[in-house]
N, C-alpha and C. Protein backbone atom coordinates (compact mmCIF):
# COMPACT_ATOMS: atom_id res chain seq x y z
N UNK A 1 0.84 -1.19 0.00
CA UNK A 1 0.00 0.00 0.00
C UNK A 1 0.88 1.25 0.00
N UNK A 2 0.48 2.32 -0.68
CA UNK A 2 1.49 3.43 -0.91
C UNK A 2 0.31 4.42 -0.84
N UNK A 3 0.94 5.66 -0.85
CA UNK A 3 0.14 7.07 -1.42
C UNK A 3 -0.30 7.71 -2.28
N UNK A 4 0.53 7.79 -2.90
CA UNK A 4 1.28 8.45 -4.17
C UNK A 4 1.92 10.13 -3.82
N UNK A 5 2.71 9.74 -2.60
CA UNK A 5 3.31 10.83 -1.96
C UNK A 5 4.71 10.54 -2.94
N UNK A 6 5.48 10.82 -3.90
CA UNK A 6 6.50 10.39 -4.46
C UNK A 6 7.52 10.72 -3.38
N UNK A 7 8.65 9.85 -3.03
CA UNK A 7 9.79 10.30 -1.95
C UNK A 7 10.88 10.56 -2.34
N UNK A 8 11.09 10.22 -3.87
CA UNK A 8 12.38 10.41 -4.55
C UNK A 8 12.44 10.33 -5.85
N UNK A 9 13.18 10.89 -6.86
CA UNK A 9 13.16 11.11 -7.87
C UNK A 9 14.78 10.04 -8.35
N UNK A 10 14.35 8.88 -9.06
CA UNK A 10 15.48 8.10 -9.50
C UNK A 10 15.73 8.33 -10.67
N UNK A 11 17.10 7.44 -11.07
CA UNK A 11 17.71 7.66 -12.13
C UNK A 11 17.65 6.13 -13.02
N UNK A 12 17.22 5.78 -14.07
CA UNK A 12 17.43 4.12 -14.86
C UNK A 12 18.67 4.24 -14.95
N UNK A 13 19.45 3.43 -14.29
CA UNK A 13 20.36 2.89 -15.05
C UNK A 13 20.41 1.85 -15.97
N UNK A 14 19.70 0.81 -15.86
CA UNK A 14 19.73 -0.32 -17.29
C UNK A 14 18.53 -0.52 -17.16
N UNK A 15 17.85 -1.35 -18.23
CA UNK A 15 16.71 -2.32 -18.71
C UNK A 15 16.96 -3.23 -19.68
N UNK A 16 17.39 -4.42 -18.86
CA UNK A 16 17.75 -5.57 -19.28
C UNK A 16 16.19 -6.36 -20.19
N UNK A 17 15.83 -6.57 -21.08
CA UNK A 17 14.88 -7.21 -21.36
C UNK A 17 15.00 -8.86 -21.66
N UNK A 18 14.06 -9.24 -21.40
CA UNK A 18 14.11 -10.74 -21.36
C UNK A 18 13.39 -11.05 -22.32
N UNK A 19 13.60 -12.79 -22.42
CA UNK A 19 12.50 -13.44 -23.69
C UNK A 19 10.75 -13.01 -22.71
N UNK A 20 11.05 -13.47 -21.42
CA UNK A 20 10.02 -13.09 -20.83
C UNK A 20 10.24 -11.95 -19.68
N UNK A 21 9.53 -11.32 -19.85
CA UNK A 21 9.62 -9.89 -18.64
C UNK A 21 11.07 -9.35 -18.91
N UNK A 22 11.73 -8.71 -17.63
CA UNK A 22 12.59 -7.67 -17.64
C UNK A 22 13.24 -7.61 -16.77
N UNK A 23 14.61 -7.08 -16.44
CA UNK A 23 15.32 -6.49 -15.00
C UNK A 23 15.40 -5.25 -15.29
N UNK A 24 15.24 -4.48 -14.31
CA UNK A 24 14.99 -2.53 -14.18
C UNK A 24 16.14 -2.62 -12.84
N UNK A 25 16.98 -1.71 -13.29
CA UNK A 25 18.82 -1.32 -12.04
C UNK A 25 17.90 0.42 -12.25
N UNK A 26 18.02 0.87 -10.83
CA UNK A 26 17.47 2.47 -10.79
C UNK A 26 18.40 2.96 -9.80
N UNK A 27 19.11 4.34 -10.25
CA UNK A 27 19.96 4.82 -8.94
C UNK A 27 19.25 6.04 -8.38
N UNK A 28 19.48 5.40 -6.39
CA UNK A 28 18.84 6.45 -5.81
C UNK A 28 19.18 6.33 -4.50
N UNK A 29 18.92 6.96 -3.33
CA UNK A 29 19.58 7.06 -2.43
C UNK A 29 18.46 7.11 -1.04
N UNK A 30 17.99 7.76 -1.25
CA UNK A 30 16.56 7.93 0.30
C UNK A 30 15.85 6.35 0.40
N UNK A 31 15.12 6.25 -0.50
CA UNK A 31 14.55 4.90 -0.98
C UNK A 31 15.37 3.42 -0.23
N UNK A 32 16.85 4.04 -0.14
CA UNK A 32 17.45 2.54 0.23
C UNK A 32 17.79 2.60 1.73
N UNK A 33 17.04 3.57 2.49
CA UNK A 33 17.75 3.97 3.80
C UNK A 33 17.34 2.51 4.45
N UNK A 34 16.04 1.68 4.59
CA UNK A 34 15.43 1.05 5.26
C UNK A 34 15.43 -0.12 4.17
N UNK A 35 15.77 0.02 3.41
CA UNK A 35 15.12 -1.15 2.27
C UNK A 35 15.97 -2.82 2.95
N UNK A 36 15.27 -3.77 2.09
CA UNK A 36 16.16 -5.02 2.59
C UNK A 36 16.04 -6.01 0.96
N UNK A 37 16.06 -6.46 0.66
CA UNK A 37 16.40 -7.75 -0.24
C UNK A 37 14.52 -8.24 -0.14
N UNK A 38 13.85 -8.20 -0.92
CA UNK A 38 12.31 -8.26 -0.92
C UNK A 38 11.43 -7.00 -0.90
N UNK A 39 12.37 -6.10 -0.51
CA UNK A 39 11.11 -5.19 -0.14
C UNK A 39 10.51 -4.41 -1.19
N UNK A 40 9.15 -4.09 -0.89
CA UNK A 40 8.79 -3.32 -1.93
C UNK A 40 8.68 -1.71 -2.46
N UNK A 41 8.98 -1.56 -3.39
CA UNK A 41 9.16 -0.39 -3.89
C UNK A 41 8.54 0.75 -5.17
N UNK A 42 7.50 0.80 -4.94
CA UNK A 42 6.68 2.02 -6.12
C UNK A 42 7.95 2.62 -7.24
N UNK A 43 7.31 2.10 -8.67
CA UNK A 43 8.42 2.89 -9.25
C UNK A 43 7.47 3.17 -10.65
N UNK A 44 7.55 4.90 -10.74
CA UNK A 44 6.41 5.29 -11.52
C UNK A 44 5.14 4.68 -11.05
N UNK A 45 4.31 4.48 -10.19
CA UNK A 45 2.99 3.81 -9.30
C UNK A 45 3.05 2.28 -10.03
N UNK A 46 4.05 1.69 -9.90
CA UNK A 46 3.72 0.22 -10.13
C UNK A 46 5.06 -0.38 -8.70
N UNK A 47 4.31 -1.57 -8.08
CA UNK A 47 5.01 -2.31 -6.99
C UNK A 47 5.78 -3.14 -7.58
N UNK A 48 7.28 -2.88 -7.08
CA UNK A 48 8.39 -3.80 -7.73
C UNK A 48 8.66 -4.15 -6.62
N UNK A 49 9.25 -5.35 -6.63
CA UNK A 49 10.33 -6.33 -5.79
C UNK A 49 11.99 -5.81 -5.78
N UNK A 50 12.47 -5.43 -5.17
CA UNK A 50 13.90 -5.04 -5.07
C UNK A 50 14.32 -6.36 -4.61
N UNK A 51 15.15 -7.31 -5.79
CA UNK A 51 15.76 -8.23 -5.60
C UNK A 51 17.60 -8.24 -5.30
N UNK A 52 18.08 -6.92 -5.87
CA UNK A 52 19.01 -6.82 -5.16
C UNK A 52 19.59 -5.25 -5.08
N UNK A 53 20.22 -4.98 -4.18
CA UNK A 53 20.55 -3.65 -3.20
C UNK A 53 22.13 -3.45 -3.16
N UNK A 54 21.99 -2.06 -3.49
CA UNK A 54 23.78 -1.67 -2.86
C UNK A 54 23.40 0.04 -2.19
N UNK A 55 24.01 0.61 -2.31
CA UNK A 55 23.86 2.05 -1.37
C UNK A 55 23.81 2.57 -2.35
N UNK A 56 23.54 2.44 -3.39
CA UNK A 56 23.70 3.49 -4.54
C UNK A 56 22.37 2.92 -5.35
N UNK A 57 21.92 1.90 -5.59
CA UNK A 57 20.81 1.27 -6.89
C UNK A 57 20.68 -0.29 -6.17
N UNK A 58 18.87 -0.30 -6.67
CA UNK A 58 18.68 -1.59 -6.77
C UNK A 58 17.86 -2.29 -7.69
N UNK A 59 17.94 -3.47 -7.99
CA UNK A 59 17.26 -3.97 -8.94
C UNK A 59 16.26 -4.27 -8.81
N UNK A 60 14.92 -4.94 -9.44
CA UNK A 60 14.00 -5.32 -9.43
C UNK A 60 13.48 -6.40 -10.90
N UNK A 61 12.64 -7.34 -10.74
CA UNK A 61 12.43 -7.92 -12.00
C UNK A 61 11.18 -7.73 -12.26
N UNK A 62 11.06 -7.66 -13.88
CA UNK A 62 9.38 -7.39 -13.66
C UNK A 62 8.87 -8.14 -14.74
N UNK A 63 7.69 -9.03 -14.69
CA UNK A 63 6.97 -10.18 -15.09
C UNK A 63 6.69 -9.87 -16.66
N UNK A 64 5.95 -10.41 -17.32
CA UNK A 64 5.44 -10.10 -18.65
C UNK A 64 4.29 -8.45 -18.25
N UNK A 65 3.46 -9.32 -17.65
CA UNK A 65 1.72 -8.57 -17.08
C UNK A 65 2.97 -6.95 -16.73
N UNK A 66 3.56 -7.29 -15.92
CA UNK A 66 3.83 -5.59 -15.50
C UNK A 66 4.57 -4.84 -17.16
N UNK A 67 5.52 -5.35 -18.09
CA UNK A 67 5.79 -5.13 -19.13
C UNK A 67 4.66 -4.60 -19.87
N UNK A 68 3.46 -5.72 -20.20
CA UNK A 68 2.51 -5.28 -21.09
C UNK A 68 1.29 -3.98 -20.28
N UNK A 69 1.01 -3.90 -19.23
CA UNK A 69 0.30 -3.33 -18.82
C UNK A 69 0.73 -1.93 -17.85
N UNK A 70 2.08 -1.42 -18.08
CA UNK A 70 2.63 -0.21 -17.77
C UNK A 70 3.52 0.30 -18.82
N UNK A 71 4.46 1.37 -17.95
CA UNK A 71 5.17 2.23 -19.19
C UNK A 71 6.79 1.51 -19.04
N UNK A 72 6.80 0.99 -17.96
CA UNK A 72 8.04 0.33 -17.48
C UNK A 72 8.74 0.13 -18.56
N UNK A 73 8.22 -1.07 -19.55
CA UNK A 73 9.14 -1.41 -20.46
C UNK A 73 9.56 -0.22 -21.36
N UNK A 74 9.56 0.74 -21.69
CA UNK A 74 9.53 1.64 -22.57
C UNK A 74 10.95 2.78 -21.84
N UNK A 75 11.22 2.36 -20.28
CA UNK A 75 12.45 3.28 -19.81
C UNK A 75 13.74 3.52 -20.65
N UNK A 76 14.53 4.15 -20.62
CA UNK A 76 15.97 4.26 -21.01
C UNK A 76 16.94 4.75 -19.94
N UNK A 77 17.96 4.56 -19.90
CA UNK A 77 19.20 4.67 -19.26
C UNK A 77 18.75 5.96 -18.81
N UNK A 78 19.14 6.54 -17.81
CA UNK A 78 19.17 8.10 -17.68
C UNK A 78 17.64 8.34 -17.24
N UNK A 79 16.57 7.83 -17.06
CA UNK A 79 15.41 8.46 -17.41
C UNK A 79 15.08 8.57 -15.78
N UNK A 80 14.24 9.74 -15.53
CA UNK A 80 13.73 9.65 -13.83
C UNK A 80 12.29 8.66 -14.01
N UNK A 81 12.24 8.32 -12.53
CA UNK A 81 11.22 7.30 -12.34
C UNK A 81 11.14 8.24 -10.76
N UNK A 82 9.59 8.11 -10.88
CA UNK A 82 8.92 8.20 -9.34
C UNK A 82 8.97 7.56 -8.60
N UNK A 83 9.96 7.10 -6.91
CA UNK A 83 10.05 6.32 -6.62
C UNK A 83 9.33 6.82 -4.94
N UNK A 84 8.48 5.49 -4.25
CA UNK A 84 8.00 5.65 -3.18
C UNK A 84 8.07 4.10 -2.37
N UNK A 85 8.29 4.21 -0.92
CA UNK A 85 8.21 3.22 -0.10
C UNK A 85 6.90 2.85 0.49
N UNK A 86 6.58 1.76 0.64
CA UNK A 86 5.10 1.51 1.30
C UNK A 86 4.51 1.94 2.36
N UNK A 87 3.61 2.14 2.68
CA UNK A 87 2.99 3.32 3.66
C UNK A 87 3.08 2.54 4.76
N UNK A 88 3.44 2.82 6.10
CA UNK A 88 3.45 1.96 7.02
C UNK A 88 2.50 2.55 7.96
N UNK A 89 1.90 1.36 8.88
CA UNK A 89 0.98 1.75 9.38
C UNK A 89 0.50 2.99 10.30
N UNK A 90 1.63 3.45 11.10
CA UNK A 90 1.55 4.64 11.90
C UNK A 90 2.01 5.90 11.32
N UNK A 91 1.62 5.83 9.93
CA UNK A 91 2.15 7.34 9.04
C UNK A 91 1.06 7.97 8.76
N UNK A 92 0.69 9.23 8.28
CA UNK A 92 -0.15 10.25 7.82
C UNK A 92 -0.61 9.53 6.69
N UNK A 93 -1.50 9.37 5.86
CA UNK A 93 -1.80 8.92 4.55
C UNK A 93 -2.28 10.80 3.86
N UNK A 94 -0.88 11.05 3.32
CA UNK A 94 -1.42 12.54 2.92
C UNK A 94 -1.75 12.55 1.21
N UNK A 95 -2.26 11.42 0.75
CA UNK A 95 -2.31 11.27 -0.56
C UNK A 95 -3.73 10.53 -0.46
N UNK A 96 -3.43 9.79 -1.51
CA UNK A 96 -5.04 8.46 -1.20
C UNK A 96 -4.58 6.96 -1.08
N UNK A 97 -4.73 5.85 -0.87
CA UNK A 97 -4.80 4.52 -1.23
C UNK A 97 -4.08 3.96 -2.33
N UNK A 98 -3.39 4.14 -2.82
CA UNK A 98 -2.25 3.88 -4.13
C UNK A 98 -1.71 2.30 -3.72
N UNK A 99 -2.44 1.03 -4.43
CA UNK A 99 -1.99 -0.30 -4.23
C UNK A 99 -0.63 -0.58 -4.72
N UNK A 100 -0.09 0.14 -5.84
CA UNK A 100 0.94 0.01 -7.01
C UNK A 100 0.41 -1.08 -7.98
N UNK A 101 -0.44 -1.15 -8.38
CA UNK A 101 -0.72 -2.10 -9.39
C UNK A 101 -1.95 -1.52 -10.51
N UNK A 102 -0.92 -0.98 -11.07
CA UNK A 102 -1.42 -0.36 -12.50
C UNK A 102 -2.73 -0.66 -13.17
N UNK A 103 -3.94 0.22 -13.71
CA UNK A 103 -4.69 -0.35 -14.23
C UNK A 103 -4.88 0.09 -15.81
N UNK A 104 -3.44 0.26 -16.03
CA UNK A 104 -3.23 0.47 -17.56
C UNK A 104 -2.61 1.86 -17.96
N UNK A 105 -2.30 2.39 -18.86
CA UNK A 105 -1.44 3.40 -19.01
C UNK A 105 -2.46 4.48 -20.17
N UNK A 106 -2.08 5.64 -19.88
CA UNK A 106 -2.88 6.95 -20.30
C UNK A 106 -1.67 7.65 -21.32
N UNK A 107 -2.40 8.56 -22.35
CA UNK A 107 -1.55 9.80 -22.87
C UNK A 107 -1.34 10.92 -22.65
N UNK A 108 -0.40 11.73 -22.56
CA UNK A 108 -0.07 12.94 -22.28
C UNK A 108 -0.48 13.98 -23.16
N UNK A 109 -1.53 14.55 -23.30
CA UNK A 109 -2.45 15.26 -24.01
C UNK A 109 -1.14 16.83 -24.14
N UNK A 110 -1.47 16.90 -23.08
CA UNK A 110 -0.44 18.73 -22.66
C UNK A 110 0.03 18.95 -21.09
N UNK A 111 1.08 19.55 -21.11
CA UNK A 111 1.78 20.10 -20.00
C UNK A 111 1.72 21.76 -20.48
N UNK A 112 0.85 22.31 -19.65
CA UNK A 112 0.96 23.67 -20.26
C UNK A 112 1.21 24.41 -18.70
N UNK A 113 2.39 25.74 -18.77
CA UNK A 113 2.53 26.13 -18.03
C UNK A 113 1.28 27.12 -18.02
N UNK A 114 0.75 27.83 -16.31
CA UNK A 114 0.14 28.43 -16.14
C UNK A 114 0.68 29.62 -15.38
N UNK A 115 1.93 29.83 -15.05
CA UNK A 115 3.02 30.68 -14.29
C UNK A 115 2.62 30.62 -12.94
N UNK A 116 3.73 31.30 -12.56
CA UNK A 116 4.48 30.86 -10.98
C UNK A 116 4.23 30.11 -10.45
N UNK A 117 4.76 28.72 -11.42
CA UNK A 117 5.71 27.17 -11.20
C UNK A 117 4.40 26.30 -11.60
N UNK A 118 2.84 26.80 -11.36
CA UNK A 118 1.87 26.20 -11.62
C UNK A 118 1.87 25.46 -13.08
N UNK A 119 1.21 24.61 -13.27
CA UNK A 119 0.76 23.61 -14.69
C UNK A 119 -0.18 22.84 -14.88
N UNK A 120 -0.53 22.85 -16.21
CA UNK A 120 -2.59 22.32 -16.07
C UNK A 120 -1.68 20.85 -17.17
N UNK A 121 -1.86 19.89 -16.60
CA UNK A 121 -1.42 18.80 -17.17
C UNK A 121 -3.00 17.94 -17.62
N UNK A 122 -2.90 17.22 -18.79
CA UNK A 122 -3.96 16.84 -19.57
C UNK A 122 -3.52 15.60 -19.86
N UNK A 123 -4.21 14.75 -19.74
CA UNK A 123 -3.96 13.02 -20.31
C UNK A 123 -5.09 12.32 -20.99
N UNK A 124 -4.82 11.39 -22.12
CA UNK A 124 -6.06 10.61 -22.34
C UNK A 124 -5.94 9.32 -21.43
N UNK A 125 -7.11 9.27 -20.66
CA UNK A 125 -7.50 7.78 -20.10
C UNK A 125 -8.24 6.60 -20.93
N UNK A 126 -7.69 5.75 -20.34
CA UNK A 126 -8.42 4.40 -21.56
C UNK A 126 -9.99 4.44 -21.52
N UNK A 127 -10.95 4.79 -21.86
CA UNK A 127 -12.19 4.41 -22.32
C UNK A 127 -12.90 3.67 -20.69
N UNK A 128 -12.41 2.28 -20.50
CA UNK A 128 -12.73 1.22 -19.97
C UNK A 128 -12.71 1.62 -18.12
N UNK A 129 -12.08 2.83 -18.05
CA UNK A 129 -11.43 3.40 -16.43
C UNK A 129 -11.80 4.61 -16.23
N UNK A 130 -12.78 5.05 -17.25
CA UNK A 130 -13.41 6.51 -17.41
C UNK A 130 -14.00 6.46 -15.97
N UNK A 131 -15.02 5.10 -16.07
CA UNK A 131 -16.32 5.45 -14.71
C UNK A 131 -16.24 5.37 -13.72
N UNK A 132 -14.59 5.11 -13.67
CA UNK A 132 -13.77 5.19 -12.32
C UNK A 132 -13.13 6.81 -11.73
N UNK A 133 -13.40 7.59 -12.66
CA UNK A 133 -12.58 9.16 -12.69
C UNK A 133 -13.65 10.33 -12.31
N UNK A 134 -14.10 10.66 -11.12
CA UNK A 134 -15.04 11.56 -11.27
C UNK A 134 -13.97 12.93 -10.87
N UNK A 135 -14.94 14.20 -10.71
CA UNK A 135 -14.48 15.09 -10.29
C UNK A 135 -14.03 15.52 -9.09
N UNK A 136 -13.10 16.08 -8.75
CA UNK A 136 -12.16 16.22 -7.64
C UNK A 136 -11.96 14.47 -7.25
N UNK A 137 -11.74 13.51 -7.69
CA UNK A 137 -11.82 12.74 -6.97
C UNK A 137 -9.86 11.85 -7.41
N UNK A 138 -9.51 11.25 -6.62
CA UNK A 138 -8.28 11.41 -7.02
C UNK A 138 -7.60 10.10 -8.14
N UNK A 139 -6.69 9.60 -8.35
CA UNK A 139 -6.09 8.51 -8.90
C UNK A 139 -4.47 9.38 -9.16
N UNK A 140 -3.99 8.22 -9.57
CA UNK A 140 -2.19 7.67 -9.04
C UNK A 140 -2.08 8.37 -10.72
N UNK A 141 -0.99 9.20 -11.07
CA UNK A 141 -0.24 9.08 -12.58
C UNK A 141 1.18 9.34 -12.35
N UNK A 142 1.36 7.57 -12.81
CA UNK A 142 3.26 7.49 -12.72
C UNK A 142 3.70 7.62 -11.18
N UNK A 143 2.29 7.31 -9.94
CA UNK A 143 2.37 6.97 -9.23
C UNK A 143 2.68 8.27 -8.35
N UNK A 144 1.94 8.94 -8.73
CA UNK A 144 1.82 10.80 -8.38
C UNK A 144 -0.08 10.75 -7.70
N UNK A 145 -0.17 11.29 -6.79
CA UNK A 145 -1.75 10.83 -6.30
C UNK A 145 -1.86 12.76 -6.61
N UNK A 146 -2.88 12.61 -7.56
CA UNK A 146 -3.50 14.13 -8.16
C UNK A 146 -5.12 13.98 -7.99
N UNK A 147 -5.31 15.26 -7.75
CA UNK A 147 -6.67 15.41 -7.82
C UNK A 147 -7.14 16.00 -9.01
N UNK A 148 -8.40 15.46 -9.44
CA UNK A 148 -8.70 15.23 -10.73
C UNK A 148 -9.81 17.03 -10.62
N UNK A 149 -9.84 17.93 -11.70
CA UNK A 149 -10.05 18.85 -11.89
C UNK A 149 -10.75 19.26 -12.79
N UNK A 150 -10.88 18.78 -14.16
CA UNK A 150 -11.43 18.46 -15.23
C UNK A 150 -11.85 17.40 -15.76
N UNK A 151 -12.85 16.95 -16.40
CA UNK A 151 -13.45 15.84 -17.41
C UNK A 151 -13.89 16.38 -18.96
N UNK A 152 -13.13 16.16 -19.83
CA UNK A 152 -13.89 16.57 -21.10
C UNK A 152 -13.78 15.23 -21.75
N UNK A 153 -14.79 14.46 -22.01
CA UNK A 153 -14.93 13.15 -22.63
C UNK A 153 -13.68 12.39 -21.92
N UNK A 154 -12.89 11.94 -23.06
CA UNK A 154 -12.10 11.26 -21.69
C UNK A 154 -10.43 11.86 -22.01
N UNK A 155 -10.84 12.46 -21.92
CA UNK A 155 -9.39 13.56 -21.57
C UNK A 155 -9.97 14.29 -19.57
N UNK A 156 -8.58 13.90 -19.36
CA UNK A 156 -8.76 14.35 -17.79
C UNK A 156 -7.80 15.30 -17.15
N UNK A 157 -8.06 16.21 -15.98
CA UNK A 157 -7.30 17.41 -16.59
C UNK A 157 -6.85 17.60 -15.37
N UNK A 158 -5.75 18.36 -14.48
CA UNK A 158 -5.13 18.29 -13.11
C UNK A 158 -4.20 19.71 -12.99
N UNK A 159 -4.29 20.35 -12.17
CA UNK A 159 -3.35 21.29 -11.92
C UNK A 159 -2.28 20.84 -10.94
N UNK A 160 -1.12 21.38 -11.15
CA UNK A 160 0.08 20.51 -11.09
C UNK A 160 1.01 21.99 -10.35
N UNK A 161 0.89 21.79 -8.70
CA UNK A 161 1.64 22.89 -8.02
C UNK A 161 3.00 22.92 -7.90
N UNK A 162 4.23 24.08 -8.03
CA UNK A 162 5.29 24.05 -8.59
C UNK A 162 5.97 22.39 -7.52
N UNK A 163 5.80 22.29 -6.16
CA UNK A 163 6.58 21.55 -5.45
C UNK A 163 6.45 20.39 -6.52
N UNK A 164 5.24 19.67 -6.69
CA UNK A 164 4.96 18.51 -7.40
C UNK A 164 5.57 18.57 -8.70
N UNK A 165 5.78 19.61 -9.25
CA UNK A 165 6.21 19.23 -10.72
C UNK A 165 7.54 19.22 -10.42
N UNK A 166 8.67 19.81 -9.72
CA UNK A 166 10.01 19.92 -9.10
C UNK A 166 10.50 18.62 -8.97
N UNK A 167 9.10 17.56 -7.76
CA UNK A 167 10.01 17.11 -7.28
C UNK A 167 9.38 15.33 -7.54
N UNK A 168 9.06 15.50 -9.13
CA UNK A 168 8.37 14.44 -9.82
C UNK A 168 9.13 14.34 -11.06
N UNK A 169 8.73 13.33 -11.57
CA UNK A 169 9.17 12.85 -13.05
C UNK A 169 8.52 13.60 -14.28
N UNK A 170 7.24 14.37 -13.63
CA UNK A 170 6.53 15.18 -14.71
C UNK A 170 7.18 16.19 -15.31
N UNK A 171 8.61 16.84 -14.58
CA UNK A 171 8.68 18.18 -15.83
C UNK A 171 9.81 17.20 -16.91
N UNK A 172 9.67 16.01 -17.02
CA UNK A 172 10.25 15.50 -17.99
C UNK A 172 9.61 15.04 -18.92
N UNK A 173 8.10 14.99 -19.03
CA UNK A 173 7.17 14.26 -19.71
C UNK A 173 6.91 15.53 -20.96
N UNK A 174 6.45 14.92 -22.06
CA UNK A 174 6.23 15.61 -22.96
C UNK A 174 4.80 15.08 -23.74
N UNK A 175 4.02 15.96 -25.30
CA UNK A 175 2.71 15.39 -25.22
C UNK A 175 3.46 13.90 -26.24
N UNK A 176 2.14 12.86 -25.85
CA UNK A 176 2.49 11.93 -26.32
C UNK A 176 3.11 10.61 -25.79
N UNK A 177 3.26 11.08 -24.33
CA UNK A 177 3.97 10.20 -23.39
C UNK A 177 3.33 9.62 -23.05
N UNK A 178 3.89 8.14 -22.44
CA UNK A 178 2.48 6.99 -21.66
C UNK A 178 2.83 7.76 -20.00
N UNK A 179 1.74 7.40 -19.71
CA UNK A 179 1.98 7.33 -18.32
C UNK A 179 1.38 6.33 -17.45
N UNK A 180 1.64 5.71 -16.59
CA UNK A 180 1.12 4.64 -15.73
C UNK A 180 -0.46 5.18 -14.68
N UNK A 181 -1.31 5.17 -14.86
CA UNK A 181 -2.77 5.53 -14.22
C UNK A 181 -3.16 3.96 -13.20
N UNK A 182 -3.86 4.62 -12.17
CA UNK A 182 -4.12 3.91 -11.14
C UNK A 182 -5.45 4.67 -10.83
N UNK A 183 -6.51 4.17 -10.98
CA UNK A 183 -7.57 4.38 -10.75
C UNK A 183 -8.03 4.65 -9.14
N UNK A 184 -9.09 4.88 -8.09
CA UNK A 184 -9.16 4.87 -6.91
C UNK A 184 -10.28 3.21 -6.41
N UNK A 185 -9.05 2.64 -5.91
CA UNK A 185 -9.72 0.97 -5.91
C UNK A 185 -11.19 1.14 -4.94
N UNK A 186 -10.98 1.99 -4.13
CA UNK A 186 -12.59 2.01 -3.62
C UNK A 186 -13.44 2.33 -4.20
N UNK A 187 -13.31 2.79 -5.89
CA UNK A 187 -14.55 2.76 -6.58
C UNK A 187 -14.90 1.63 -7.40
N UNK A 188 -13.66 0.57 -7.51
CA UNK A 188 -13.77 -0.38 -8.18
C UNK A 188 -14.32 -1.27 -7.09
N UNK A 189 -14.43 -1.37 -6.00
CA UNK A 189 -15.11 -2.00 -4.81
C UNK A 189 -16.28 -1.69 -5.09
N UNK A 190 -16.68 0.05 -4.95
CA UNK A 190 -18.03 -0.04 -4.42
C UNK A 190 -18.69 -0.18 -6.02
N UNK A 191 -18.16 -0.04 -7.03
CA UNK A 191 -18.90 -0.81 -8.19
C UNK A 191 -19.66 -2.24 -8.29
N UNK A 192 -18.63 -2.89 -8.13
CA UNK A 192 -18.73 -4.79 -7.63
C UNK A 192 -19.80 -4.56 -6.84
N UNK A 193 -19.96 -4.31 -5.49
CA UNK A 193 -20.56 -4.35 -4.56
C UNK A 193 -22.56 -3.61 -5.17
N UNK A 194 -21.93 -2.91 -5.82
CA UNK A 194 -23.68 -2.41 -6.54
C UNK A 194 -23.88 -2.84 -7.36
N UNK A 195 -23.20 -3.87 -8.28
CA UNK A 195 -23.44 -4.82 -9.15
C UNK A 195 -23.88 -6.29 -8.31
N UNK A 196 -23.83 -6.30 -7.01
CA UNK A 196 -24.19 -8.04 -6.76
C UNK A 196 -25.06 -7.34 -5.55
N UNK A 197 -25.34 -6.26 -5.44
CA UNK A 197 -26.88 -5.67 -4.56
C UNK A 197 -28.00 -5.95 -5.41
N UNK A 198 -27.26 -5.32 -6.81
CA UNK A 198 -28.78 -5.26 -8.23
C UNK A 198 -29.13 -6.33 -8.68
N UNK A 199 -28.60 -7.65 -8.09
CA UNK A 199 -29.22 -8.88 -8.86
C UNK A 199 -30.47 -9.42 -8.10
């Protein structure tokens, strides 16, 4: 369980690709204060396994499903990734509910500045995760917990305050970019749940 409070801004160092899935090496430093050999780690809002650790980068492997259904596979050397540790139980939850498990990836419509540091960032969402997106209501992008501000069909729209764009992977994104979207799972609950009331 995470936030989508991002805690650090990493660096790719490799992306090893496999016949099946992938290894992702990311260098970063806060992220590894507590870490151990298993633990888990938000990177861009998807939950990786850190299989191995040094004081500087750690690795992680990631399956086919996380390849096909995020932006992961698509990194390069050099690139920042949003990185966050799991919320532990006696912390503030100053974000929302962020599981790390992606429910598919969105486009980067526009990053338009609005001045002093402010930005109205625009994405297309998949069709299928629309009736999950209402107004003010929040979801994870690239594992960033934003509150949602706009709806025009399914373009969805967010103002983006200077700290967050600083101290995120977003002032690197451009239009056209995937980004990793995480819907808010308590609406995918209370959906289910009013689907097996109505029978």
């Amino acid at each position: 369980m995470f936030t989508g409070i991002v805690e650090e801004l990493g660096r790719v160092v490799s992306l090893d690709k496999r016949a099946a899935g992938a290894r992702l090496t990311i260098r970063c430093s806060a992220i590894l204060r507590d870490a151990t050999e298993g633990s888990s780690i938000a990177v861009n809002g998807a939950c990786l396994t850190a299989v191995e650790l040094s004081a500087e980068e750690f690795s992680a492997e990631m399956a086919p499903e996380t390849m096909k259904r995020t932006n992961l596979g698509e990194l390069k050397p050099g690139a920042p990734v949003n990185l966050e540790r799991p919320l532990r139980a006696n912390s503030r939850l100053d974000g929302h509910f962020v599981l790390g498990h992606v429910d598919g990836t969105a486009e980067i419509v526009s990053l338009e500045a609005l001045g002093e540091g402010n930005w109205w960032l625009r994405i297309r969402a998949p069709r299928e995760l629309l009736r999950y997106i209402v107004s003010k209501g929040s979801v994870a992008i690239d594992g960033i917990s934003l509150t949602v501000a706009e709806i025009e069909s399914d373009v969805i729209g967010f103002t983006i305050i200077p700290h967050t764009y600083l101290r995120t992977a977003l002032h690197a994104y451009l239009a056209g970019s995937r980004v990793n979207l995480e819907v808010d799972i308590l609406a995918k609950h209370l959906e289910k749940l009013a689907a097996a009331s109505a029978r």
